[in-house]
N, C-alpha and C. Protein backbone atom coordinates (compact mmCIF):
# COMPACT_ATOMS: atom_id res chain seq x y z
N UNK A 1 101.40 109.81 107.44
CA UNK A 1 100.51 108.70 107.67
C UNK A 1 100.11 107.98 106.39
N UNK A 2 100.24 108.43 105.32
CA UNK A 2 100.02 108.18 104.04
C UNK A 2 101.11 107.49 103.26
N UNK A 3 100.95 106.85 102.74
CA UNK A 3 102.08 106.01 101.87
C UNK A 3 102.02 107.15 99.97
N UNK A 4 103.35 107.35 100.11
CA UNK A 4 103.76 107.87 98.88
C UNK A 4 103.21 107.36 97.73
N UNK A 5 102.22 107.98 96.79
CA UNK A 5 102.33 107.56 95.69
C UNK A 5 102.21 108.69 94.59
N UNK A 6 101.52 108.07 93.48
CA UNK A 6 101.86 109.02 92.22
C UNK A 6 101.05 109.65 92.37
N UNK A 7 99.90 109.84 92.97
CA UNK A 7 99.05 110.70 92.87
C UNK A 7 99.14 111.65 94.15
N UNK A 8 99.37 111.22 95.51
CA UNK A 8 100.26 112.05 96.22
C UNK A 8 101.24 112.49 96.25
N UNK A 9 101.63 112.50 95.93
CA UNK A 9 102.54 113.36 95.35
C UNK A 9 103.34 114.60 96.21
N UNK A 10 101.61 115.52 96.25
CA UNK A 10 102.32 116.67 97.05
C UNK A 10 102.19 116.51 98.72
N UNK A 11 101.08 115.27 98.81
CA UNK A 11 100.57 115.41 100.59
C UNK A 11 101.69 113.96 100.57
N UNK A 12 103.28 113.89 100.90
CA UNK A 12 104.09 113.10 101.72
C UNK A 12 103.89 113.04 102.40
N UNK A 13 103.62 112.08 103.37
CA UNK A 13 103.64 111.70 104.98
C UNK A 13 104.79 111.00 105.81
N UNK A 14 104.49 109.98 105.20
CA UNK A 14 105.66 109.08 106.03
C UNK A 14 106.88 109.29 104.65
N UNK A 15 106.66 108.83 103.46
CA UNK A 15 108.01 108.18 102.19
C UNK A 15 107.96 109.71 101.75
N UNK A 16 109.46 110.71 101.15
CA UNK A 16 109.55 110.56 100.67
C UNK A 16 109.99 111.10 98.80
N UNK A 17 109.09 111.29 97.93
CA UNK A 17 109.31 111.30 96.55
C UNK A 17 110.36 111.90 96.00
N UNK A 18 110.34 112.91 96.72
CA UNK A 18 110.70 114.18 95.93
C UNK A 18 110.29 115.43 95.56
């Protein structure tokens, strides 16, 4: 439900990182 970013990092939701 969350959009990927740098500070999520570890909680991915919908995108993603790696």
């Amino acid at each position: 439900g969350e959009r990927a970013d740098a500070r999520s990092s570890l909680r991915v939701d919908d995108v993603d990182i790696g």
